[in-house]
Protein backbone atom coordinates (compact mmCIF):
# COMPACT_ATOMS: atom_id res chain seq x y z
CA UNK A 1 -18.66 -16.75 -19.39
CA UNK A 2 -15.30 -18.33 -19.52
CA UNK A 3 -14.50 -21.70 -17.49
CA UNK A 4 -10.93 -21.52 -17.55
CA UNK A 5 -10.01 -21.93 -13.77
CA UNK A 6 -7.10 -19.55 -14.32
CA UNK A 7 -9.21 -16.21 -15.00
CA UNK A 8 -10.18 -15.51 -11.85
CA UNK A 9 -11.43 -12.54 -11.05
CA UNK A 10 -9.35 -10.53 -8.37
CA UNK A 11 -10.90 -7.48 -7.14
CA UNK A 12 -8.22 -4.04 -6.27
CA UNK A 13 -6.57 -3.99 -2.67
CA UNK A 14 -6.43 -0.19 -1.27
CA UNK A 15 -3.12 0.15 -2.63
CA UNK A 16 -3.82 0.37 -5.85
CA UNK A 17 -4.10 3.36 -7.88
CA UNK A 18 -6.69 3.82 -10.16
CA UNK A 19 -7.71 6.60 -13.22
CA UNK A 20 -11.02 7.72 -11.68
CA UNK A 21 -9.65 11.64 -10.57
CA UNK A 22 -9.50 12.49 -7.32
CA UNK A 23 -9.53 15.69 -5.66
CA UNK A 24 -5.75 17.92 -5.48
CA UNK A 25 -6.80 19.23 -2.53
CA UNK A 26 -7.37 16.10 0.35
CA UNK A 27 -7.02 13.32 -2.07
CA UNK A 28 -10.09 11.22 -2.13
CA UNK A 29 -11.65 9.88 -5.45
CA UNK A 30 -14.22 11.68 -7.12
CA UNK A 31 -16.51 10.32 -10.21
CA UNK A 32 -15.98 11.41 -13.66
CA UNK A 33 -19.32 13.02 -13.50
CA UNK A 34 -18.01 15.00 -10.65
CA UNK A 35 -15.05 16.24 -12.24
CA UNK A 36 -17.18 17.14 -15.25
CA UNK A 37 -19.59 19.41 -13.20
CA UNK A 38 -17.26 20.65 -10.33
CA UNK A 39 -13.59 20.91 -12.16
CA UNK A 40 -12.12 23.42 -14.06
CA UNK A 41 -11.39 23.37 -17.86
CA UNK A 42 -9.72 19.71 -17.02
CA UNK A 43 -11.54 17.95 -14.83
CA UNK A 44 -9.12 18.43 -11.73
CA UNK A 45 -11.35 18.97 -9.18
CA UNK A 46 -9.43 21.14 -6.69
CA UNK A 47 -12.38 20.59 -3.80
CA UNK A 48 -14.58 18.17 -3.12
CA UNK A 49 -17.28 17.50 -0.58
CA UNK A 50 -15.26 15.77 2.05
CA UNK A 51 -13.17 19.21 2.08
CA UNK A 52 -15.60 21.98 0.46
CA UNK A 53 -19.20 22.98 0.77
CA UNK A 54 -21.01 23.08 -2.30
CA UNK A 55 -20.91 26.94 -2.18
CA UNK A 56 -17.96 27.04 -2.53
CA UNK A 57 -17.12 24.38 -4.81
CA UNK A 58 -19.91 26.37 -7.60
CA UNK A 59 -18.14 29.89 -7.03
CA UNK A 60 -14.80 28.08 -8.42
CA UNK A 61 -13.00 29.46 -5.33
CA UNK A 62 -10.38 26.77 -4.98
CA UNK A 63 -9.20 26.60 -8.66
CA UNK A 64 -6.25 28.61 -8.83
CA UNK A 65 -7.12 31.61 -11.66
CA UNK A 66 -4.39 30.52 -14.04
CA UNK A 67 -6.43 26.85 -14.76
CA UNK A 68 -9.91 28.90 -15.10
């Protein structure tokens, strides 16, 4: 652990972007894990819970057919 005073730890204001993907259709973040299981052959997850039911997100109806 270090003791110098000047590494203090600051944690993210909700401005601040981050890499963790988030969903192209309402915006919010999704996990990694998420984007894994519910993307398309990127990762972009193109629904997510907060917009999608789970239905819908496994029939791949919101990724547009040119990214399948």
């Amino acid at each position: 652990m270090s003791t110098d005073p000047s590494a203090n730890w600051t944690p993210m204001t909700a401005g601040q972007q981050t890499t963790a993907p988030r969903c192209v259709n309402c915006g919010n973040q999704v996990t990694r894990q998420f984007a894994r299981v519910f993307g398309d052959n990127r990762d972009v997850v193109h629904a997510c819970p907060d917009c999608a039911t789970y239905r819908e997100m496994k029939t791949s109806d919101f990724i547009p057919k040119e990214a399948r």
